[in-house]
Protein backbone atom coordinates (compact mmCIF):
# COMPACT_ATOMS: atom_id res chain seq x y z
CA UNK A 1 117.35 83.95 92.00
CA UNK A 2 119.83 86.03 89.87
CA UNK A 3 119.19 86.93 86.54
CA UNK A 4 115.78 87.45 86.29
CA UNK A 5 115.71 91.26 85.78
CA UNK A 6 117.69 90.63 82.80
CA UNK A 7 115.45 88.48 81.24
CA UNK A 8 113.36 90.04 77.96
CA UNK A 9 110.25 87.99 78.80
CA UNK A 10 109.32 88.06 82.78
CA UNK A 11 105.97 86.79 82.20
CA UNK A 12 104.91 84.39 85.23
CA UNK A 13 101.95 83.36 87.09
CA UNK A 14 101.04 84.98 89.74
CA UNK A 15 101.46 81.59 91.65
CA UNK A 16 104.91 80.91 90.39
CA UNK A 17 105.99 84.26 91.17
CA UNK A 18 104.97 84.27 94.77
CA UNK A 19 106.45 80.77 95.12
CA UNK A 20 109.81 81.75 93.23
CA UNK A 21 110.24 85.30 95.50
CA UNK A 22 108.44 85.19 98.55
CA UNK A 23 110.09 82.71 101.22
CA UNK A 24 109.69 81.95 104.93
CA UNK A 25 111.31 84.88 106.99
CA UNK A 26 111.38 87.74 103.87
CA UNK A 27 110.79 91.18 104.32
CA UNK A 28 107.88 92.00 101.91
CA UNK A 29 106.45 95.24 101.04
CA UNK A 30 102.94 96.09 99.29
CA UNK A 31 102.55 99.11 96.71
CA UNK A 32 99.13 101.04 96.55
CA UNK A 33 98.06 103.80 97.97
CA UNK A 34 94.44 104.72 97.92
CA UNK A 35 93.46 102.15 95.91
CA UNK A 36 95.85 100.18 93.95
CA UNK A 37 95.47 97.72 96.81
CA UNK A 38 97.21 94.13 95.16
CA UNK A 39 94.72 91.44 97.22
CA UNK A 40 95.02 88.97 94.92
CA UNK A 41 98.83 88.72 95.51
CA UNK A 42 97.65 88.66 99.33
CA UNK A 43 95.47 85.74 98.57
CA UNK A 44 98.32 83.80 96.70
CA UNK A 45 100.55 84.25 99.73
CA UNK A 46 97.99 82.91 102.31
CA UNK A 47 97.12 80.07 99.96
CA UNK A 48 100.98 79.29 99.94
CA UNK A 49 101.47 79.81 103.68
CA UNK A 50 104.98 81.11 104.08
CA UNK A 51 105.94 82.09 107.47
CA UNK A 52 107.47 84.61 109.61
CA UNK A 53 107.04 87.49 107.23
CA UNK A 54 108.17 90.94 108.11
CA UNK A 55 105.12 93.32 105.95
CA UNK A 56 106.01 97.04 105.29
CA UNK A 57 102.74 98.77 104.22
CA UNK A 58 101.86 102.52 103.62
CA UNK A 59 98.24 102.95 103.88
CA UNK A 60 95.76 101.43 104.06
CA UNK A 61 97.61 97.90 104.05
CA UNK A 62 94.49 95.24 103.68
CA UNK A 63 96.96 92.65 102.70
CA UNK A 64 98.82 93.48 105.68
CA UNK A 65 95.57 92.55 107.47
CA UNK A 66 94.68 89.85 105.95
CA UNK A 67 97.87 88.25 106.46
CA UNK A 68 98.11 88.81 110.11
CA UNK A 69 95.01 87.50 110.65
CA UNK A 70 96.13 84.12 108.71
CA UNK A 71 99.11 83.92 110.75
CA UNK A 72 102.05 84.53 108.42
CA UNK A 73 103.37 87.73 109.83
CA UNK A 74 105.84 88.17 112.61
CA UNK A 75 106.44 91.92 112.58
CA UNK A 76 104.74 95.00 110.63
CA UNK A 77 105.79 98.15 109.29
CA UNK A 78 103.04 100.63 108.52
CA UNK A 79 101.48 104.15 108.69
CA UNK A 80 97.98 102.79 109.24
CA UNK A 81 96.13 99.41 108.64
CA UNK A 82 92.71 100.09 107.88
CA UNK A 83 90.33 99.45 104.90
CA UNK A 84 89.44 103.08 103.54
CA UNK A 85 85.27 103.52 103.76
CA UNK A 86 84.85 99.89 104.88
CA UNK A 87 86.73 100.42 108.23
CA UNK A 88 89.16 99.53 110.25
CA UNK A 89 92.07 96.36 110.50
CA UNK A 90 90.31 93.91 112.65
CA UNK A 91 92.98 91.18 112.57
CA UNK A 92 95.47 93.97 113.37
CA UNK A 93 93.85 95.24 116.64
CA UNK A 94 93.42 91.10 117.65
CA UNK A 95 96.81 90.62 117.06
CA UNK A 96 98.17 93.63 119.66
CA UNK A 97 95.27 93.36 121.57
CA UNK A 98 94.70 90.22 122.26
CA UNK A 99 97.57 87.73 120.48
CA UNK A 100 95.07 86.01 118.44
CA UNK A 101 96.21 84.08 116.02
CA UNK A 102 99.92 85.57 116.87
CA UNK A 103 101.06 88.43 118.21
CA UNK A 104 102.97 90.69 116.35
CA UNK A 105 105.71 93.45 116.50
CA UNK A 106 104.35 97.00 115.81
CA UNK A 107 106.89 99.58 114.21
CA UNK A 108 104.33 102.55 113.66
CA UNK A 109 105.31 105.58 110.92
CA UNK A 110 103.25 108.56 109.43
CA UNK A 111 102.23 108.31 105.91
CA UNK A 112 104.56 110.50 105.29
CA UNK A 113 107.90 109.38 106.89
CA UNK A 114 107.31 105.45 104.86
CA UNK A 115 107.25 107.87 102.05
CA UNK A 116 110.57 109.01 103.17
CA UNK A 117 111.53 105.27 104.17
CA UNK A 118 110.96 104.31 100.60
CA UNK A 119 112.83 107.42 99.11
CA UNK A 120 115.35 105.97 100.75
CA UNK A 121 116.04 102.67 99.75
CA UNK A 122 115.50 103.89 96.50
CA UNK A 123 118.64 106.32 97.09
CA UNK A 124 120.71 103.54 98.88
CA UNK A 125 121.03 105.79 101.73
CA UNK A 126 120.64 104.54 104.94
CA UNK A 127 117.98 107.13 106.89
CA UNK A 128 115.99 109.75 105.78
CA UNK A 129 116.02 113.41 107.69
CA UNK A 130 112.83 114.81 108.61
CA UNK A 131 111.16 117.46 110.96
CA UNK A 132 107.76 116.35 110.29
CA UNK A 133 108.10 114.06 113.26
CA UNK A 134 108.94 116.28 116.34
CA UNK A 135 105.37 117.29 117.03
CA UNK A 136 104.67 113.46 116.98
CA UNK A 137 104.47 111.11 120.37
CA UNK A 138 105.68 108.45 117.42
CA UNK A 139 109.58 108.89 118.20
CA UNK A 140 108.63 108.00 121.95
CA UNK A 141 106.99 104.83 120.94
CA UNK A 142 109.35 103.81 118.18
CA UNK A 143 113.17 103.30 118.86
CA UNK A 144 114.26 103.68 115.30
CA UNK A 145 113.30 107.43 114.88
CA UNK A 146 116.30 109.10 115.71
CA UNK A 147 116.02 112.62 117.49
CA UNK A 148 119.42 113.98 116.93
CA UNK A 149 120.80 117.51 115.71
CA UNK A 150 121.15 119.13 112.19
CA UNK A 151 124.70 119.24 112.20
CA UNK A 152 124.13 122.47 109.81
CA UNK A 153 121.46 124.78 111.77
CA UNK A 154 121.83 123.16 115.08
CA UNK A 155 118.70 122.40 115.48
CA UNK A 156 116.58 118.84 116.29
CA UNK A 157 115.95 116.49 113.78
CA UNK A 158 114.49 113.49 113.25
CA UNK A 159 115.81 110.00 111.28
CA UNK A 160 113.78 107.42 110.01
CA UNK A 161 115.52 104.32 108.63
CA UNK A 162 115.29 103.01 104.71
CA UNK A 163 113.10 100.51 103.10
CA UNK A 164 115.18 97.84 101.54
CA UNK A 165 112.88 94.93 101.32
CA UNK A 166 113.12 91.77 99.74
CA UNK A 167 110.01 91.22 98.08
CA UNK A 168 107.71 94.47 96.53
CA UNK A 169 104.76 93.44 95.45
CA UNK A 170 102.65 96.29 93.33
CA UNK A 171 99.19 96.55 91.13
CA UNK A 172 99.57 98.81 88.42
CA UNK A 173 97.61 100.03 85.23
CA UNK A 174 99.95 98.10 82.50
CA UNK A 175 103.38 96.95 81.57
CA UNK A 176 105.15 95.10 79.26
CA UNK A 177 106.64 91.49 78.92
CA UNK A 178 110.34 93.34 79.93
CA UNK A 179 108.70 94.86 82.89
CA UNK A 180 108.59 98.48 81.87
CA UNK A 181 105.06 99.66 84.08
CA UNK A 182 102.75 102.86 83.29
CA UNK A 183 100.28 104.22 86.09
CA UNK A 184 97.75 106.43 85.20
CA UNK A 185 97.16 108.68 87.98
CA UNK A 186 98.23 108.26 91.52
CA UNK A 187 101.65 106.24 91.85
CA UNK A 188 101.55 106.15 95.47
CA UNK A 189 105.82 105.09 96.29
CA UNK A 190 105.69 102.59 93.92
CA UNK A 191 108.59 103.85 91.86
CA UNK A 192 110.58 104.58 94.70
CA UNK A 193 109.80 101.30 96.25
CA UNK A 194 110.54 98.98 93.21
CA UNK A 195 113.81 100.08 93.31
CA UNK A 196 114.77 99.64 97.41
CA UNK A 197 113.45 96.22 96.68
CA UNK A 198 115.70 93.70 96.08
CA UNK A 199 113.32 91.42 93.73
CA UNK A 200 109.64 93.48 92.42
CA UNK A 201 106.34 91.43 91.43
CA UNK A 202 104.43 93.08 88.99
CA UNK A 203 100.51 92.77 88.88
CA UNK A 204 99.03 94.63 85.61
CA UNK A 205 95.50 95.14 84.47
CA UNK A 206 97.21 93.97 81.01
CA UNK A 207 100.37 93.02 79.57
CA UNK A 208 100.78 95.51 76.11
CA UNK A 209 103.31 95.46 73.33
CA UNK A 210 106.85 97.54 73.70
CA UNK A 211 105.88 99.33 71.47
CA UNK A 212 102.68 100.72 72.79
CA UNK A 213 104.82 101.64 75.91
CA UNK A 214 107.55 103.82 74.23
CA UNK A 215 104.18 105.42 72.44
CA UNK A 216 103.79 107.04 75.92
CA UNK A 217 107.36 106.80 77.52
CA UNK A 218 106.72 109.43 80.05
CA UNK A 219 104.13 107.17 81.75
CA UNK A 220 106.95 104.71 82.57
CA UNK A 221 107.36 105.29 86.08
CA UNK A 222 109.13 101.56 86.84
CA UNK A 223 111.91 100.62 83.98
CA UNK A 224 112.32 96.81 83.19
CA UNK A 225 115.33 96.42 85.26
CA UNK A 226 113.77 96.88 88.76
CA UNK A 227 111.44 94.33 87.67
CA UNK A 228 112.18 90.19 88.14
CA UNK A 229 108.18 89.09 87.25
CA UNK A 230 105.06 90.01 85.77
CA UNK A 231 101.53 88.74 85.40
CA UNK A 232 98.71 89.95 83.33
CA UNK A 233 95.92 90.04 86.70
CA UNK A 234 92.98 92.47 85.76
CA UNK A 235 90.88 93.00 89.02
CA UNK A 236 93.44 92.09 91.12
CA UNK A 237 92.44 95.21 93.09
CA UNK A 238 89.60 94.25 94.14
CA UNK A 239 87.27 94.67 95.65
CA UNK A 240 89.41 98.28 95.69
CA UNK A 241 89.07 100.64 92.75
CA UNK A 242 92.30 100.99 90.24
CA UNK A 243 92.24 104.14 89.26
CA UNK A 244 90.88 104.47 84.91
CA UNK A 245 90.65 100.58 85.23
CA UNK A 246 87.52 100.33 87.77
CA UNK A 247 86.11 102.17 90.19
CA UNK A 248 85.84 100.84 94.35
CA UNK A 249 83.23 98.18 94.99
CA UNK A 250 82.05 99.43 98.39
CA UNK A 251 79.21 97.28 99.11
CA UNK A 252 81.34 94.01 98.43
CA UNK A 253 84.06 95.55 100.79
CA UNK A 254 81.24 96.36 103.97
CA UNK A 255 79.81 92.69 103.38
CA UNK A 256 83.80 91.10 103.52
CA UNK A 257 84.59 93.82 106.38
CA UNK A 258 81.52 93.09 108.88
CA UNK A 259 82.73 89.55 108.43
CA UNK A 260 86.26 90.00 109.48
CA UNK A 261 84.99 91.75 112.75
CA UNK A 262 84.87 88.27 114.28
CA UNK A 263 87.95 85.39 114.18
CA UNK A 264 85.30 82.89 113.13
CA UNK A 265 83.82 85.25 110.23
CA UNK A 266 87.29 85.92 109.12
CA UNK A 267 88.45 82.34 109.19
CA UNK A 268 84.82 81.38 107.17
CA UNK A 269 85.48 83.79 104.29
CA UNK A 270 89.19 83.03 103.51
CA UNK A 271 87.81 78.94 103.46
CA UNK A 272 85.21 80.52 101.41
CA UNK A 273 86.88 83.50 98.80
CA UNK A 274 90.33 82.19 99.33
CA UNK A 275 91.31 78.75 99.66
CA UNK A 276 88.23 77.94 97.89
CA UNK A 277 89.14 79.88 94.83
CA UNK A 278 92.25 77.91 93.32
CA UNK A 279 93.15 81.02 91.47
CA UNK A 280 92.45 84.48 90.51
CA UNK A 281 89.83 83.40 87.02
CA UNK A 282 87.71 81.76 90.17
CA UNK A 283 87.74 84.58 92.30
CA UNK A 284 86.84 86.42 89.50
CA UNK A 285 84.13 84.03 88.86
CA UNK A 286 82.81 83.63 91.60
CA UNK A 287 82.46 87.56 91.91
CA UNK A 288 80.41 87.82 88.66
CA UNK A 289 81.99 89.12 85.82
CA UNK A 290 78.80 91.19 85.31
CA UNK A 291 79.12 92.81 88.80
CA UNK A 292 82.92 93.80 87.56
CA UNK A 293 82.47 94.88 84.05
CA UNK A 294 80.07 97.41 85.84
CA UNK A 295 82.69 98.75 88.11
CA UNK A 296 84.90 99.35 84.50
CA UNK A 297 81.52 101.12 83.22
CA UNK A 298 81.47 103.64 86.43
CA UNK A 299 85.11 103.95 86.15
CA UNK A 300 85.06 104.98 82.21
CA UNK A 301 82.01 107.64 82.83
CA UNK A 302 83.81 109.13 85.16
CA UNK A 303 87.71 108.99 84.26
CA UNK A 304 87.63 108.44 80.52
CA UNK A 305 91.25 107.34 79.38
CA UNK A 306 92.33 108.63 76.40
CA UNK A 307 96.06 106.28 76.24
């Protein structure tokens, strides 16, 4: 797979792209933050069904989730795994609690030390110092924070280990075919976490000229070569909101959420808004493009974009 951040035109599908990156046993790592959240990549990977997959998420993770509870992931990395107003991970908590479908490993972090995590793998340092952790029970549940002492003031100290994944997968506002990505607004880690990654998939509300990217080149918070594939995927957020794209559809998330509080309701809606949508268009379909062109309306009265 060398090469492809050299290439001038990274267009892909979003189905070729998970197929050419993600691979049975890869450490993969979702951007978003707050919204941002890339489901429909999340949906791609269950429909391809790779296995043993190591998932790094900050908050809230849904794909994370959602992936557990198809039984793809082995271990996972995360500050929290919930689903913002719509409530809390219930494939998670069947996992630890009860094994179902698997089991996984837990390796629990504060929002703020994945920050650090990310930070860096983006430095290509190995750990990350912070003191943010000692009034935390997290280093007595998690082996790799590191109490040690500041070899400067002599005083404790905690480590957390970097974020060098193989696959980061992020949503973002807009990009071009080279891969050079603007965000408008919030950029959660994602700049920091493109570059740990060894090979980044780019989702983008739209897919603009060069041109209309250096018009703004202070927006550019991911250059073209930490990028190996895009794909134009508006919505691909939701049913989260992507901030001056479209705001969060909250009754569509409560409806998918009360679902997923049983195995047998979460099993009926990925037969139902996964495998039996082929593709993003028939998610999107089967949605209503009316219902989502009103989310854009809300969005726009409230956060008018002026780029």
């Amino acid at each position: 797979m060398e090469g492809f951040r050299k290439k001038n035109d990274k267009r892909m599908s979003l189905k070729d792209a998970i197929a050419t990156f993600v691979k049975d046993g890869c450490v993969l790592a979702f951007g978003g933050f707050g919204g941002e959240q890339n489901t429909q990549a999340a949906y791609e990977i269950i429909r391809q069904k790779p296995q043993n997959l190591t998932v790094i998420g900050d908050s809230p993770s849904e794909q994370m989730d959602m992936l557990i509870g198809a039984g793809l992931v082995k271990k996972a990395e995360f500050a929290y795994c919930s689903y913002a107003l719509a409530g809390l991970g219930h494939n998670l908590r069947r996992s630890v609690e009860k094994g179902i479908p698997i089991k996984v490993e837990v390796e629990e972090y504060s929002n703020y030390t994945m920050g650090l995590r990310y930070l860096a793998g983006a430095m290509n340092i190995p750990y990350m110092p912070t003191r943010s952790l000692l009034g935390s029970d997290l280093p007595t549940y998690n082996s790799k924070i590191i109490i040690t002492v500041d070899p400067y003031e002599r005083n404790p100290i905690a480590l957390v280990p970097a974020v060098r994944p193989d696959v980061a997968i992020m949503h973002v506002n807009r990009c071009d075919q080279r891969g050079n990505v603007q965000m408008f607004g919030f950029t959660a880690s994602n700049e920091n976490l493109a570059r740990a990654a060894k090979h980044t998939i780019i989702t983008a509300e739209e897919i603009v000229p060069t041109e209309k990217i250096r018009q703004y080149s202070n927006l550019t918070v991911i250059p073209e070569f930490f990028v190996d594939a895009v794909a134009e995927i508006p919505f691909a957020s939701h049913p989260w909101n992507m901030p001056y794209s479209y705001a969060y559809d909250i009754p569509f998330h409560r409806q998918q959420l009360k679902r997923f509080e049983t195995r047998e309701g979460f099993i009926k809606w990925l037969d139902e808004w996964v495998f039996g949508c082929p593709d993003h268009k028939a998610y999107c379909e089967k949605v209503g493009w009316h219902r989502l062109n009103a989310l854009v309306t809300v969005e726009r009265k409230f956060s008018p974009m002026i780029y």
